[in-house]
PDB file of N, CA and C in Angstrom:
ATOM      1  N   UNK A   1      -0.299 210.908 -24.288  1.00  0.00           N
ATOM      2  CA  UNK A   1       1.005 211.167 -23.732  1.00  0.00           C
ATOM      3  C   UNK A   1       1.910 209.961 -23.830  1.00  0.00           C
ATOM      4  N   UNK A   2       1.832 209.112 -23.977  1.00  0.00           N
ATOM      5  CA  UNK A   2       2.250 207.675 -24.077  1.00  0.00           C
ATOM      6  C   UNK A   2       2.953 207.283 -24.951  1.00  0.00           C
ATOM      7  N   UNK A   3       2.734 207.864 -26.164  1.00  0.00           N
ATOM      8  CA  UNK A   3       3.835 207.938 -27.213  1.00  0.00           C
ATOM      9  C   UNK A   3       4.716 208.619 -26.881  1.00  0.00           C
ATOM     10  N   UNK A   4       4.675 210.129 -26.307  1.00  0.00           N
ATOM     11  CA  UNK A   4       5.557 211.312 -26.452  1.00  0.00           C
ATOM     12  C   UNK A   4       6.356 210.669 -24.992  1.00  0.00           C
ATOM     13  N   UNK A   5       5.695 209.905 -23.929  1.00  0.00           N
ATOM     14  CA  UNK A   5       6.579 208.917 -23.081  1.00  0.00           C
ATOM     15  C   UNK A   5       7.659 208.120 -23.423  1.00  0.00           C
ATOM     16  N   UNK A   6       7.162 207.395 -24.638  1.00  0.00           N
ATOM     17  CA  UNK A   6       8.256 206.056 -25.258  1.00  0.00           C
ATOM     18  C   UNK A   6       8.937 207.029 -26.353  1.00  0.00           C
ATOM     19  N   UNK A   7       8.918 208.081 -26.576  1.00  0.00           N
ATOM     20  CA  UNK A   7       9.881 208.941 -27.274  1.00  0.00           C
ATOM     21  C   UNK A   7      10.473 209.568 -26.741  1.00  0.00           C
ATOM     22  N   UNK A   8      10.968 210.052 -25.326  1.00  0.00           N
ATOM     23  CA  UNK A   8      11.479 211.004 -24.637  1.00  0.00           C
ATOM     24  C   UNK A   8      11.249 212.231 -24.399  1.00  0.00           C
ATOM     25  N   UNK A   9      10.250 212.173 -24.550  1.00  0.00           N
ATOM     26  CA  UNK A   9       9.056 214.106 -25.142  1.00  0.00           C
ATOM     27  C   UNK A   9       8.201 214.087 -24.319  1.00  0.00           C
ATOM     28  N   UNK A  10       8.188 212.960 -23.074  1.00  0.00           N
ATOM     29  CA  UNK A  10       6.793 213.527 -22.349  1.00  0.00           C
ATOM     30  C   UNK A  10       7.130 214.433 -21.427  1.00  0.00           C
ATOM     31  N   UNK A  11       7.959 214.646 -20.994  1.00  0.00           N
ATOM     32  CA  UNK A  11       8.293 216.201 -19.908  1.00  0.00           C
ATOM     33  C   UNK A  11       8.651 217.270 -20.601  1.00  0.00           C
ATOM     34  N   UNK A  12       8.951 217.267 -21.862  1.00  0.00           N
ATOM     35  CA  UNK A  12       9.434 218.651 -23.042  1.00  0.00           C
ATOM     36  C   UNK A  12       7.547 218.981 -23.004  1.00  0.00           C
ATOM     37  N   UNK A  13       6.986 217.902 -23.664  1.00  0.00           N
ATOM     38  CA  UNK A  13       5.190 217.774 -24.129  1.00  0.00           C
ATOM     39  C   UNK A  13       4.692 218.719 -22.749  1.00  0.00           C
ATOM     40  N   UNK A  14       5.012 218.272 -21.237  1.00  0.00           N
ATOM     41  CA  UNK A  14       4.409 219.204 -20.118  1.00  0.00           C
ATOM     42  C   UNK A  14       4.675 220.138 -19.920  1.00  0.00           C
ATOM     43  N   UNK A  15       6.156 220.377 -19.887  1.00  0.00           N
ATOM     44  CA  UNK A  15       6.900 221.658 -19.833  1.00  0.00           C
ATOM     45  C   UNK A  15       6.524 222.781 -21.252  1.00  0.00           C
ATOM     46  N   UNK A  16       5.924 222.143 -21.900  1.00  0.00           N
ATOM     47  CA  UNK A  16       5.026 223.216 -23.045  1.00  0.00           C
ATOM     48  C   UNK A  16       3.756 223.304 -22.535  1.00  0.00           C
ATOM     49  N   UNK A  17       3.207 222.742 -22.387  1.00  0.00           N
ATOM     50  CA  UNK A  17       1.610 222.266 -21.796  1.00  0.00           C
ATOM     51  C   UNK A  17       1.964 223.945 -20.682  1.00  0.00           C
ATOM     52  N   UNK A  18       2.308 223.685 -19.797  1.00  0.00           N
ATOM     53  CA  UNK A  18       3.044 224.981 -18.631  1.00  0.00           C
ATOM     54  C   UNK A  18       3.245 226.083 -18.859  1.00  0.00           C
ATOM     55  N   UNK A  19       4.256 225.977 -20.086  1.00  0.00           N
ATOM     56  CA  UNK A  19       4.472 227.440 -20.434  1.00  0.00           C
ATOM     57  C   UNK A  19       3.236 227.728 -21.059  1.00  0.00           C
ATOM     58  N   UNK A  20       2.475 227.126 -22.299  1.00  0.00           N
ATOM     59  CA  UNK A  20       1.396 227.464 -22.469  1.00  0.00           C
ATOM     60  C   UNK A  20       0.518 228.342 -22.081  1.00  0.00           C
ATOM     61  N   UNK A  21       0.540 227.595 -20.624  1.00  0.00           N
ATOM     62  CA  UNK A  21      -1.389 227.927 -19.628  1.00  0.00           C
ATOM     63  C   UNK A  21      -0.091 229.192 -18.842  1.00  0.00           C
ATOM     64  N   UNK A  22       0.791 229.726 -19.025  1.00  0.00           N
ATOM     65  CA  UNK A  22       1.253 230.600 -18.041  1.00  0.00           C
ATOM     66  C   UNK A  22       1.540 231.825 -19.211  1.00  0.00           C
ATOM     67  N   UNK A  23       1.407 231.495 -20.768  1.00  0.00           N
ATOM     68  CA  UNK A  23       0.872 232.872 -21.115  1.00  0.00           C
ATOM     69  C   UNK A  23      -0.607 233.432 -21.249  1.00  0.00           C
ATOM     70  N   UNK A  24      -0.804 232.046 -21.489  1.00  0.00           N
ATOM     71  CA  UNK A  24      -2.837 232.055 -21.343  1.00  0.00           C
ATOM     72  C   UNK A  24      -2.882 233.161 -19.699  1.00  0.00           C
ATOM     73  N   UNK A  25      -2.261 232.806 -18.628  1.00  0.00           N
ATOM     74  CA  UNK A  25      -2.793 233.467 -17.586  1.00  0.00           C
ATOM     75  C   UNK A  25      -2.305 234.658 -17.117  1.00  0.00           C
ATOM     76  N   UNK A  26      -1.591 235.107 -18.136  1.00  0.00           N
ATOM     77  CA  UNK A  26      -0.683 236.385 -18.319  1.00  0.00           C
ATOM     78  C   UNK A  26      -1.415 237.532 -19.391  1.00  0.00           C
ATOM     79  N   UNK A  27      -1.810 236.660 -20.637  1.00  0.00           N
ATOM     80  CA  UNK A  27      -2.394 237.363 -21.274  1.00  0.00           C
ATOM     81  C   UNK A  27      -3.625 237.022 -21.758  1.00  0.00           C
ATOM     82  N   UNK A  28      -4.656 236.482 -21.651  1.00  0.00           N
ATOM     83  CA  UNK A  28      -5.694 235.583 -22.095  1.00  0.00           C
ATOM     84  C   UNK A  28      -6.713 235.818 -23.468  1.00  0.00           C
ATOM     85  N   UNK A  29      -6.351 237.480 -23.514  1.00  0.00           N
ATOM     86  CA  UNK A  29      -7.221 238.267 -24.633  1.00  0.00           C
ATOM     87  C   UNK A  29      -6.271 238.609 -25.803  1.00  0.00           C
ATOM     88  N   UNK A  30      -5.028 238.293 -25.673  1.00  0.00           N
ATOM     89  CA  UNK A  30      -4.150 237.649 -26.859  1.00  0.00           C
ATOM     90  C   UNK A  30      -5.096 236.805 -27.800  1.00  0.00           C
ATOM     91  N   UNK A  31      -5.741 235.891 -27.148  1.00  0.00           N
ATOM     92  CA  UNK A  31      -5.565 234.431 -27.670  1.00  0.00           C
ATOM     93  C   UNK A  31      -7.567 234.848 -28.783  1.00  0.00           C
ATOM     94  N   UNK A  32      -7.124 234.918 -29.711  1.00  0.00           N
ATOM     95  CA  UNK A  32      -8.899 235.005 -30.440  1.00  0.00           C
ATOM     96  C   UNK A  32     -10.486 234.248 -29.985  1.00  0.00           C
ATOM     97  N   UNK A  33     -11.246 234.341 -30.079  1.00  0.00           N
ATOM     98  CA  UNK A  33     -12.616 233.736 -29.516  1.00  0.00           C
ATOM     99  C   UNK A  33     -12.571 232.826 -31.051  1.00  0.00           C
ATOM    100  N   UNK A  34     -13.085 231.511 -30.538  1.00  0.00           N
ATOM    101  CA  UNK A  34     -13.275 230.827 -31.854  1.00  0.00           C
ATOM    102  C   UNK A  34     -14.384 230.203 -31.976  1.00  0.00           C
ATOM    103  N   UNK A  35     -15.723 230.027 -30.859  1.00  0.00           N
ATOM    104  CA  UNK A  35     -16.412 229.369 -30.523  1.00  0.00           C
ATOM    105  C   UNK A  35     -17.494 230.077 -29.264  1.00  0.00           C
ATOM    106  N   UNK A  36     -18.249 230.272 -29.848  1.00  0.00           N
ATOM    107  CA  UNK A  36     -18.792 231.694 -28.363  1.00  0.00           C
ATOM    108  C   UNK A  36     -17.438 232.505 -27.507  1.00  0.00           C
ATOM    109  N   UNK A  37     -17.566 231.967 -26.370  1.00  0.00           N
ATOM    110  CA  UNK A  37     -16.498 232.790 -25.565  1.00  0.00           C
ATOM    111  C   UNK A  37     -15.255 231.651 -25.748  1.00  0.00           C
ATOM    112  N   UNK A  38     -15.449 230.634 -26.135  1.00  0.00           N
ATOM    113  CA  UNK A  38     -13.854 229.487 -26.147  1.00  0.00           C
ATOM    114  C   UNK A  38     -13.506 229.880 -27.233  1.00  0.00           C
ATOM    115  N   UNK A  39     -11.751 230.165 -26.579  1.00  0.00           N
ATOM    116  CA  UNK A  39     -10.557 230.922 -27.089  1.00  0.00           C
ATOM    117  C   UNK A  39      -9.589 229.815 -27.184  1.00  0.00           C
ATOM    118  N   UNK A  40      -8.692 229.970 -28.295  1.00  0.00           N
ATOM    119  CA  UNK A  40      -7.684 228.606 -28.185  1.00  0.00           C
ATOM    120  C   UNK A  40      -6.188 229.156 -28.823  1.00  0.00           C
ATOM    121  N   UNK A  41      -5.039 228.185 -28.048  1.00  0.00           N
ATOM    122  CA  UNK A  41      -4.359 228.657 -28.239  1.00  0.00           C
ATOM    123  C   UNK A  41      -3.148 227.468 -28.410  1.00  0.00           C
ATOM    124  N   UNK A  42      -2.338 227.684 -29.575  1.00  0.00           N
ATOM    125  CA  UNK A  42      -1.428 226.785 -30.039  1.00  0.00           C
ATOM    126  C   UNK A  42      -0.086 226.096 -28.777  1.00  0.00           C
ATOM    127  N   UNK A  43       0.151 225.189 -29.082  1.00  0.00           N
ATOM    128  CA  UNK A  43       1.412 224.908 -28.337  1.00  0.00           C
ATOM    129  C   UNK A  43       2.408 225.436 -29.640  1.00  0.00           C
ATOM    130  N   UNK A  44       3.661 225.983 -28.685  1.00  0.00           N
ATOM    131  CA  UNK A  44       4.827 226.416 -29.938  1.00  0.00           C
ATOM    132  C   UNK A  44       4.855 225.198 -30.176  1.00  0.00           C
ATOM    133  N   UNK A  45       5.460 224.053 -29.474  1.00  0.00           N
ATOM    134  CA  UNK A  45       6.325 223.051 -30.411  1.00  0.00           C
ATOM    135  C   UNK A  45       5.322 221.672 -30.620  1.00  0.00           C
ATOM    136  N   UNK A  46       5.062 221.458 -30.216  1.00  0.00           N
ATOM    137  CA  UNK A  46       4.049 220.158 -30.174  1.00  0.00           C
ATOM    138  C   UNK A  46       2.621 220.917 -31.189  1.00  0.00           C
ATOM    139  N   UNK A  47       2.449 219.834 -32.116  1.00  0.00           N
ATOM    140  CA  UNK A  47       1.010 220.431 -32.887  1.00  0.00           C
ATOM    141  C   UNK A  47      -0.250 220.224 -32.159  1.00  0.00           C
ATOM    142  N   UNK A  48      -0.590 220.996 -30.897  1.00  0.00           N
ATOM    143  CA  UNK A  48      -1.697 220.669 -29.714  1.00  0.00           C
ATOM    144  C   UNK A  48      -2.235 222.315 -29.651  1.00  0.00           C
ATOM    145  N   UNK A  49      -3.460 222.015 -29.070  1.00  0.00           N
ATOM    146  CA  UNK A  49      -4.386 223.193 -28.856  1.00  0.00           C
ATOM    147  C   UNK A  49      -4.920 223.035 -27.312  1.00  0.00           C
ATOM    148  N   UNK A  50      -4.557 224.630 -26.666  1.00  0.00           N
ATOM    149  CA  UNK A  50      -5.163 224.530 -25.598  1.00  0.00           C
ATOM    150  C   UNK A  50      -6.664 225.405 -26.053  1.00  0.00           C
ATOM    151  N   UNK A  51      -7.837 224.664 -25.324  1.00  0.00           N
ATOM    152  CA  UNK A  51      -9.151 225.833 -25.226  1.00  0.00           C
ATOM    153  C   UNK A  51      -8.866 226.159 -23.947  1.00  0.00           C
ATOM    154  N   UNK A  52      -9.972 227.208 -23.737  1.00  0.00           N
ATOM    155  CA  UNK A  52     -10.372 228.113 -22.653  1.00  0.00           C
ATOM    156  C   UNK A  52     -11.260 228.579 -22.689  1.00  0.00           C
ATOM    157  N   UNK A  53     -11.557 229.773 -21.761  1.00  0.00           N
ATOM    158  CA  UNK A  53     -12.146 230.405 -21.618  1.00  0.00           C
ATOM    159  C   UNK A  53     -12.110 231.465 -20.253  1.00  0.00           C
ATOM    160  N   UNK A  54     -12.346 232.691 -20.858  1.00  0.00           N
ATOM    161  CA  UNK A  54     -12.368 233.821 -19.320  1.00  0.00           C
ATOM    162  C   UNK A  54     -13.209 234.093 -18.600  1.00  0.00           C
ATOM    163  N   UNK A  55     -13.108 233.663 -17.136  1.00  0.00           N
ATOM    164  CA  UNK A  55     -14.336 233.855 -16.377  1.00  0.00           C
ATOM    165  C   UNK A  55     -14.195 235.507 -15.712  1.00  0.00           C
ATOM    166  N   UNK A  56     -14.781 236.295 -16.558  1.00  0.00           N
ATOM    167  CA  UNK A  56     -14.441 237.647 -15.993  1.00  0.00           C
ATOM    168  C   UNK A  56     -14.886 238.858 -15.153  1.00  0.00           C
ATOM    169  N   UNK A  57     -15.796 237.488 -14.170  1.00  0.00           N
ATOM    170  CA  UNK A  57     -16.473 237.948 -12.909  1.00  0.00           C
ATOM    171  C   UNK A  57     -15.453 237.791 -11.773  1.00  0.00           C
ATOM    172  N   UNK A  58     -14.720 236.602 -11.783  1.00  0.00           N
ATOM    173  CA  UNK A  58     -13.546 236.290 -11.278  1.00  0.00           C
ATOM    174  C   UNK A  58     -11.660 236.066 -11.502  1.00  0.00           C
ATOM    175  N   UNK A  59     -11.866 236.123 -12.622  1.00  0.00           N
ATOM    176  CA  UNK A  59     -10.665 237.339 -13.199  1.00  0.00           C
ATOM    177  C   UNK A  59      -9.554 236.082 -13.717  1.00  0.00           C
ATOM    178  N   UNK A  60     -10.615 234.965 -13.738  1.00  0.00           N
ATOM    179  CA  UNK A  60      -9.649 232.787 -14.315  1.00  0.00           C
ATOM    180  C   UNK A  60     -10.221 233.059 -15.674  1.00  0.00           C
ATOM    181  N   UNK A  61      -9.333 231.874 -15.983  1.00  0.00           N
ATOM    182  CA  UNK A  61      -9.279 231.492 -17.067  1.00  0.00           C
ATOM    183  C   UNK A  61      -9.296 229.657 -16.990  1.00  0.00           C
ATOM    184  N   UNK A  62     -10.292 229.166 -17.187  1.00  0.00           N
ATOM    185  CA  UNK A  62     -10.533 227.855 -17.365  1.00  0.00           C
ATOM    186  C   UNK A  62     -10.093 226.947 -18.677  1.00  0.00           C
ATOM    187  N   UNK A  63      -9.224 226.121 -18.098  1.00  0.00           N
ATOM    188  CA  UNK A  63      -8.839 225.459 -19.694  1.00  0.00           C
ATOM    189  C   UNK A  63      -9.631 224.348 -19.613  1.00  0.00           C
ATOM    190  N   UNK A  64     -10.400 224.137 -21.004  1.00  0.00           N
ATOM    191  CA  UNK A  64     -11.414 223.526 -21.245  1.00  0.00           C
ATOM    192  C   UNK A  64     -11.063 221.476 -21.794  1.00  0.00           C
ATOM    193  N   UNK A  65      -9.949 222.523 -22.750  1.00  0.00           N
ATOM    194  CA  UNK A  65      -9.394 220.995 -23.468  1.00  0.00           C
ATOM    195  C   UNK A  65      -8.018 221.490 -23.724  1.00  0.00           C
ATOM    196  N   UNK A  66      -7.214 219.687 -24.125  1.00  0.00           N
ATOM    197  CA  UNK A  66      -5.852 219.942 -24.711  1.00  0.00           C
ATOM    198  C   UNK A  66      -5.699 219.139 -25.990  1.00  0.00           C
ATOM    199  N   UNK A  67      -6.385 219.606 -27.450  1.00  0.00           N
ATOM    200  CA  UNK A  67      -6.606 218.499 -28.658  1.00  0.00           C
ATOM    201  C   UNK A  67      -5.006 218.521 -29.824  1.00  0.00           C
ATOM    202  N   UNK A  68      -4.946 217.529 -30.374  1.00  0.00           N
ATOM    203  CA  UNK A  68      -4.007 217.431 -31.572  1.00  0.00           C
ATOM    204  C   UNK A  68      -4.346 218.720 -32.308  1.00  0.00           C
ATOM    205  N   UNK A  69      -3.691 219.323 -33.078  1.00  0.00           N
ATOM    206  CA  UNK A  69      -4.309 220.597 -34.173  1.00  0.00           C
ATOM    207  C   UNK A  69      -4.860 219.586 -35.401  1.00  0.00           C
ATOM    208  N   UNK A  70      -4.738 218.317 -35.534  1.00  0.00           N
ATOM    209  CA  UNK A  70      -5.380 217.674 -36.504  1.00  0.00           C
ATOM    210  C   UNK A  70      -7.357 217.276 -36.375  1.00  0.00           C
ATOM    211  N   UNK A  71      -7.164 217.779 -35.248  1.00  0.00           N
ATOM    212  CA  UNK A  71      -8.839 217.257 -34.813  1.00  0.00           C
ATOM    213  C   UNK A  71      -9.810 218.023 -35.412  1.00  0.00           C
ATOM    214  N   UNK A  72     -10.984 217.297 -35.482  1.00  0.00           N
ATOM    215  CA  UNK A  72     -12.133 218.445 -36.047  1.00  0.00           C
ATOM    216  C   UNK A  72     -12.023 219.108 -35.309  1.00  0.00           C
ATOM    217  N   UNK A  73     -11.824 220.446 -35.470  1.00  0.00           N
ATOM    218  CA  UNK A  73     -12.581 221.012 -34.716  1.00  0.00           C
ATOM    219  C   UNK A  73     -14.410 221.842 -34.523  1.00  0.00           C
ATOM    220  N   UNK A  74     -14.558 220.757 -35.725  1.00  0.00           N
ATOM    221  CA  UNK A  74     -16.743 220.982 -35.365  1.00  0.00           C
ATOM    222  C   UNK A  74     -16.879 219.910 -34.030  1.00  0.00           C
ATOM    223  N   UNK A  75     -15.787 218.474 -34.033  1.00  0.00           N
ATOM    224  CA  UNK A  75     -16.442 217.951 -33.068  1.00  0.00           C
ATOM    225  C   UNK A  75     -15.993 218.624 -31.821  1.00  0.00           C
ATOM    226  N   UNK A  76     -14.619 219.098 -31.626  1.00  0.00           N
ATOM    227  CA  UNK A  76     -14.343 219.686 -30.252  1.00  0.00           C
ATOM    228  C   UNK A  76     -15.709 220.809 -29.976  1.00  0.00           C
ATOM    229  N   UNK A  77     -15.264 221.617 -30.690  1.00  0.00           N
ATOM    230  CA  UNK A  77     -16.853 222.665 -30.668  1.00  0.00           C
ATOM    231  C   UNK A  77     -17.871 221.857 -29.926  1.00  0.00           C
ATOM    232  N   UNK A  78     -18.332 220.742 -30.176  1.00  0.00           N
ATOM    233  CA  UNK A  78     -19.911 220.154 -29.855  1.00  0.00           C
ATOM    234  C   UNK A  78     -19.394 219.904 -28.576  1.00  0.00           C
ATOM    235  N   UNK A  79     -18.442 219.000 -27.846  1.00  0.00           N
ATOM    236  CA  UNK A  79     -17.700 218.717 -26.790  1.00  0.00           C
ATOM    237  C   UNK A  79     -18.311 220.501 -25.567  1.00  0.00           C
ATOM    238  N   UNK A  80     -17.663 221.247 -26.296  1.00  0.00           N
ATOM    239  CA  UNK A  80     -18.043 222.507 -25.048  1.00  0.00           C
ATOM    240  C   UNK A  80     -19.012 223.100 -25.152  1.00  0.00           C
ATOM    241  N   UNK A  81     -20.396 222.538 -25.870  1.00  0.00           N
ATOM    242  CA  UNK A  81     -21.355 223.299 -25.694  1.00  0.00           C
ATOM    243  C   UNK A  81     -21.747 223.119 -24.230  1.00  0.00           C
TER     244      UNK A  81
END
């Protein structure tokens, strides 16, 4: 966040982060399974990935991680086993 701080983007960067996790918790089965049950889902403007996952005994949705879209994602994968 620290860059997107010294650029003027760190409250645009949260205020996406927000809207994000508030369609994730609106719609959660939008978002594809990519990894057993962890589901992920793009930021519009920032190139970032939210994971998750639906706990659907209790009706949440847990966000797992928030990665660059440049990252492996074999290592995020190993991260949520």
């Amino acid at each position: 966040m620290g860059w997107y701080d010294a650029h003027g983007q760190g409250e645009r960067l949260l205020d996406e982060v927000s809207t994000a996790m508030a369609r994730i918790a609106d719609t959660p089965e939008l978002y594809r399974t990519v990894h057993g049950s962890v589901r992920r889902a793009p930021l519009r403007v920032f190139p970032y990935f939210l994971w998750f996952v639906i706990d659907e005994p209790s009706a949440t949705v847990q966000i797992l991680a928030l990665t660059h879209h440049r990252r492996d994602p074999d290592t995020v994968r190993s991260r949520l086993e």
